[in-house]
C-alpha atoms as a PDB file:
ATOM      1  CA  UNK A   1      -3.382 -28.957   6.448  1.00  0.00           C
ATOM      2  CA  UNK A   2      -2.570 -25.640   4.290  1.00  0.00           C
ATOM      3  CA  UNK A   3       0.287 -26.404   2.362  1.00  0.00           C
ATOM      4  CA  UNK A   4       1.043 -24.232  -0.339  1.00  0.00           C
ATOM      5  CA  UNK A   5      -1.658 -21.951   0.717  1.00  0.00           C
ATOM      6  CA  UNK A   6      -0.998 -18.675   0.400  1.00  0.00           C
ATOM      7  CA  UNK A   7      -3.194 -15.172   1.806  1.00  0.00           C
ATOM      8  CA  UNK A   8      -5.367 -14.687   4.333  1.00  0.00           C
ATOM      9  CA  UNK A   9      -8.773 -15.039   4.465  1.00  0.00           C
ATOM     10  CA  UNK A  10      -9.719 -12.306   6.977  1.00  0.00           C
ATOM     11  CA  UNK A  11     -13.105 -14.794   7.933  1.00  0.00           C
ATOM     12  CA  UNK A  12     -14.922 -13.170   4.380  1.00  0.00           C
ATOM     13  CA  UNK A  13     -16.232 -14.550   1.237  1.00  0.00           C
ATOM     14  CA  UNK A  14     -13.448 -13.674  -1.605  1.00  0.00           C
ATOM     15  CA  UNK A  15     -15.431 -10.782  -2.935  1.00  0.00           C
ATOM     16  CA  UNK A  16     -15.190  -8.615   0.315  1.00  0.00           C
ATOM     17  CA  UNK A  17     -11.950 -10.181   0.693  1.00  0.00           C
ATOM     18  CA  UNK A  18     -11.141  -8.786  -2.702  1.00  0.00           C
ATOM     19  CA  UNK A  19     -12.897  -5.797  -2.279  1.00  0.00           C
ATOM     20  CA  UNK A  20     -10.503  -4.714   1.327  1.00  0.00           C
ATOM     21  CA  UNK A  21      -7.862  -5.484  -0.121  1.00  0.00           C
ATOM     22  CA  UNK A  22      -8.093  -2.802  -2.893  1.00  0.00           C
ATOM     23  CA  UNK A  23      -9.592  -0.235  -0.976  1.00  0.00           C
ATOM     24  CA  UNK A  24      -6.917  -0.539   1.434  1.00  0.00           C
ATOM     25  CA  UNK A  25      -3.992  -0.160  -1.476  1.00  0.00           C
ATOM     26  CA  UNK A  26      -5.844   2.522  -2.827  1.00  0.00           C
ATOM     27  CA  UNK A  27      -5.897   4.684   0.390  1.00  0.00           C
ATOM     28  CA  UNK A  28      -2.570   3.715   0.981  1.00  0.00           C
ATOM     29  CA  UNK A  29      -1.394   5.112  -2.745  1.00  0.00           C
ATOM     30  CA  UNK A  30      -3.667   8.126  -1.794  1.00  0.00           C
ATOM     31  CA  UNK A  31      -2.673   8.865   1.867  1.00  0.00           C
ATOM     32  CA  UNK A  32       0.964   7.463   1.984  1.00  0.00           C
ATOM     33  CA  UNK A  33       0.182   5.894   5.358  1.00  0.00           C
ATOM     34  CA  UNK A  34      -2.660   3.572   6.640  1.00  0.00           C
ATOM     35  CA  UNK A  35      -3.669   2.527  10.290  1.00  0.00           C
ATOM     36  CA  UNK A  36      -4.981  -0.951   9.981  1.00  0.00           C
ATOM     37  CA  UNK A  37      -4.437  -4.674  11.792  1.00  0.00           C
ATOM     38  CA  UNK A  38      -1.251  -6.342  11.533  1.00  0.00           C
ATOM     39  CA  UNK A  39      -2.474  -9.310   9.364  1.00  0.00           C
ATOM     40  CA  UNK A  40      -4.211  -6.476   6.917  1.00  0.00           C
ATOM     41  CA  UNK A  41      -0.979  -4.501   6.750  1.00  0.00           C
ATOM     42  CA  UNK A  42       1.065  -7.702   6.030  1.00  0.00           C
ATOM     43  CA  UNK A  43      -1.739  -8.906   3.356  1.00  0.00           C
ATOM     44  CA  UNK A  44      -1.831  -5.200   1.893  1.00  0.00           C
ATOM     45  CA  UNK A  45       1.939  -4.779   1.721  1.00  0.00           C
ATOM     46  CA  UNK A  46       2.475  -8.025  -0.471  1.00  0.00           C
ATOM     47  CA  UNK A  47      -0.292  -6.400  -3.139  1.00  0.00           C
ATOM     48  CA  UNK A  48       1.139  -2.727  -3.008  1.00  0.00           C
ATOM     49  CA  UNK A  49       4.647  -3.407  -3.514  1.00  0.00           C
ATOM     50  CA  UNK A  50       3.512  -5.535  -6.890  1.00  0.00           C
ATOM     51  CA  UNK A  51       1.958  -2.895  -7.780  1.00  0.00           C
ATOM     52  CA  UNK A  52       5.099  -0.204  -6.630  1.00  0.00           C
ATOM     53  CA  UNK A  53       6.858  -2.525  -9.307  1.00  0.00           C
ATOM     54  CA  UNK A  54       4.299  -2.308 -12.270  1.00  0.00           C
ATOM     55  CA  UNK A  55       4.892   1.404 -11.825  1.00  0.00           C
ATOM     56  CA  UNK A  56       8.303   1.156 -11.730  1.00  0.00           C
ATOM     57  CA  UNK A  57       7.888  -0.387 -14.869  1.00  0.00           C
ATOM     58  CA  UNK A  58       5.604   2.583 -16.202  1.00  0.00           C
ATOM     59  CA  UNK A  59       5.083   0.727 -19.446  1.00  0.00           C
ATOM     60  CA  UNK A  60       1.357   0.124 -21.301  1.00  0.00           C
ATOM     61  CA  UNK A  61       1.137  -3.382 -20.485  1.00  0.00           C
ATOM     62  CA  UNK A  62       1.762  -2.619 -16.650  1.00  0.00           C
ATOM     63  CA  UNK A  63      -0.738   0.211 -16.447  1.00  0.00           C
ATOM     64  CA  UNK A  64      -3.566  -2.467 -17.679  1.00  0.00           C
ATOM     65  CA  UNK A  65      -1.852  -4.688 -15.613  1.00  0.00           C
ATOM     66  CA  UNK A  66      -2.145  -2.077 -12.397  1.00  0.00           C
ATOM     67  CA  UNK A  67      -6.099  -0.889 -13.796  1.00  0.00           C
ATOM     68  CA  UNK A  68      -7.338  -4.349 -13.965  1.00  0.00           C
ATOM     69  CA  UNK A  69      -6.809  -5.450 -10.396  1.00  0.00           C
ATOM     70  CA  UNK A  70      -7.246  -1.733  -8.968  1.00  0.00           C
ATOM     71  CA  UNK A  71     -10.071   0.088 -11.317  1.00  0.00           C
ATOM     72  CA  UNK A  72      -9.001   2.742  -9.326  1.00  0.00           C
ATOM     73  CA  UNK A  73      -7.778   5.527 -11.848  1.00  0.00           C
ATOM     74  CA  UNK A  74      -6.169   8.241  -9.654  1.00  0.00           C
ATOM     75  CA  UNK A  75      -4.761   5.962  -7.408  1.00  0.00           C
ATOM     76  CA  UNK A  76      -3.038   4.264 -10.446  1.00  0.00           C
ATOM     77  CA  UNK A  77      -2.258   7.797 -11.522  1.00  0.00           C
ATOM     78  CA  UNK A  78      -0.998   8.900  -8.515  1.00  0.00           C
ATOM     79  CA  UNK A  79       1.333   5.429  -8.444  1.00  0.00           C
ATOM     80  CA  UNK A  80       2.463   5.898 -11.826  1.00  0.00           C
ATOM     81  CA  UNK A  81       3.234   9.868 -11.625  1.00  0.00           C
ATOM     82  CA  UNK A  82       4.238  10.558  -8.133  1.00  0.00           C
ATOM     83  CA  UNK A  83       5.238   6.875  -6.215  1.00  0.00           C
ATOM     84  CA  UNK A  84       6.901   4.920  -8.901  1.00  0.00           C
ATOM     85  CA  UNK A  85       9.906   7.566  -9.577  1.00  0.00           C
ATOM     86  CA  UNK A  86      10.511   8.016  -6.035  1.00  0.00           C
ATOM     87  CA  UNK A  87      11.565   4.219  -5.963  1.00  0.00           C
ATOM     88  CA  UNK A  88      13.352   3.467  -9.666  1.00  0.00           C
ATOM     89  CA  UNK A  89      16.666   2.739  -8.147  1.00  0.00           C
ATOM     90  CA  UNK A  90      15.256   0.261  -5.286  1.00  0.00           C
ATOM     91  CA  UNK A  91      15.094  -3.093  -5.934  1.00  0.00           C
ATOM     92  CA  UNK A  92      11.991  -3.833  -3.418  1.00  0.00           C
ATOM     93  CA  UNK A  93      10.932  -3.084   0.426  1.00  0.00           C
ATOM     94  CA  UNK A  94       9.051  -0.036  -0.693  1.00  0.00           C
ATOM     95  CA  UNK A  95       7.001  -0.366   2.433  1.00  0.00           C
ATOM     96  CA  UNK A  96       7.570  -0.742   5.821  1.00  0.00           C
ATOM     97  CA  UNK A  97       5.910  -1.978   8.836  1.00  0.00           C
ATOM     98  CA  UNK A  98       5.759  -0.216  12.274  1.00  0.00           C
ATOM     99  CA  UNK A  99       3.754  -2.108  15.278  1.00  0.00           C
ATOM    100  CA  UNK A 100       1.845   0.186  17.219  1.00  0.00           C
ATOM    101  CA  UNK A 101      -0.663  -0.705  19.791  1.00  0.00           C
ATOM    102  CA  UNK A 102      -3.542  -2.784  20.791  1.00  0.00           C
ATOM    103  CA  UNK A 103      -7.212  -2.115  19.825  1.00  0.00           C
ATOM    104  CA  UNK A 104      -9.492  -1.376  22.744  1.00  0.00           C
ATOM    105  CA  UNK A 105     -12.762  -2.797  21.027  1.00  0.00           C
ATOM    106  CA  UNK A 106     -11.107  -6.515  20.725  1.00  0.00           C
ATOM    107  CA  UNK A 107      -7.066  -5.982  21.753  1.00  0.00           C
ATOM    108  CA  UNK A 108      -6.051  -6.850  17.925  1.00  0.00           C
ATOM    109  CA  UNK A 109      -2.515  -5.762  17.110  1.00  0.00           C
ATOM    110  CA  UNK A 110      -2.278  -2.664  15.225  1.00  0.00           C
ATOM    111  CA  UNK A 111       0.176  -1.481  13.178  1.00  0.00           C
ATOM    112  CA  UNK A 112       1.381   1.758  11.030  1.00  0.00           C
ATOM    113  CA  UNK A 113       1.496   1.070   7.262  1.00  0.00           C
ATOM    114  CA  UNK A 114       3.715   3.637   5.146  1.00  0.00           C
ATOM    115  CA  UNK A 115       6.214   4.223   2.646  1.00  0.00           C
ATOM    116  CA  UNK A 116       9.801   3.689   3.561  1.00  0.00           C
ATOM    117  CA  UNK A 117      10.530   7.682   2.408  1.00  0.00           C
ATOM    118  CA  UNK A 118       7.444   8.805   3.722  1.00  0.00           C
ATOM    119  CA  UNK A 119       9.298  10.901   6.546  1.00  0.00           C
ATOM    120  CA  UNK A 120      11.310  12.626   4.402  1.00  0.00           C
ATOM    121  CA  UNK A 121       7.964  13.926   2.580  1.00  0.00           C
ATOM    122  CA  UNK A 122       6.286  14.572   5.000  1.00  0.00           C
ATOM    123  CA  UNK A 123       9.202  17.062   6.020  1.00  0.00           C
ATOM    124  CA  UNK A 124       9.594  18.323   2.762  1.00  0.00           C
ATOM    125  CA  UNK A 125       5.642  19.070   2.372  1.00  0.00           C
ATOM    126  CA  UNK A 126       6.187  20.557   6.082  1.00  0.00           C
ATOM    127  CA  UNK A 127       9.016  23.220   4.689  1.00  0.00           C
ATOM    128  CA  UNK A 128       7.130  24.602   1.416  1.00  0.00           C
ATOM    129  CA  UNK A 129       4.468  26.335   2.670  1.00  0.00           C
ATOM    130  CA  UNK A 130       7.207  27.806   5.503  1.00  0.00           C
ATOM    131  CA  UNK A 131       8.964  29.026   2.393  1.00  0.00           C
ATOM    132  CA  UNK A 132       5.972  31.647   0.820  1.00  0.00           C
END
């Protein structure tokens, strides 16, 4: 039975588990948007939007708090300086979602991983360079 058991295990030992899971948050902070599995994407999401809310937060304590489970620094930076401010007056659901095909290789649902404002950036990154 798995009550009260919480996470996937993604069939790995908990250091490769561990290991994923960061690189994944830390190319999402980096990238704004990840292709990955639908399990992965769920899994990630829970981790990220912790995170989201540490930076939120932008305190001392929750930058240790951010480094010690991603020892990632310019991902954290990047969360702290760019990510964080967009989402100060939002109370959660940073993230979003968005199911998007099946893998040839082995059919596994894929899915879109990104920021719930990431369309308006991307159109706003689109209309600078128009601009010079």
């Amino acid at each position: 039975m798995r009550h009260k058991v919480v996470g996937k295990l993604f069939g790995r030992p908990a250091n490769q588990r561990k290991a994923l899971l960061r690189n994944l948050v830390a190319s999402l902070f980096e990238h704004q948007r990840i292709e990955t599995t639908v399990a992965k994407a769920k899994e990630v999401r829970r981790i990220a939007e912790r995170m989201i809310t540490l930076g939120i937060r932008g305190d001392l304590h929750a930058k240790r708090l951010a480094l010690s489970y991603l020892p990632n620094r310019t991902a954290i930076a990047k969360l702290f300086s760019e990510i964080a401010p967009r989402f100060s007056g939002r109370n959660g659901g940073y993230l979003t979602i968005i199911q998007t095909r099946d893998r040839v290789k082995d059919s596994s649902p894929m899915a879109v991983l990104e920021f719930v404002d990431y369309e308006d950036i991307k159109k706003s990154k689109k209309e600078k360079p128009e601009k010079k």
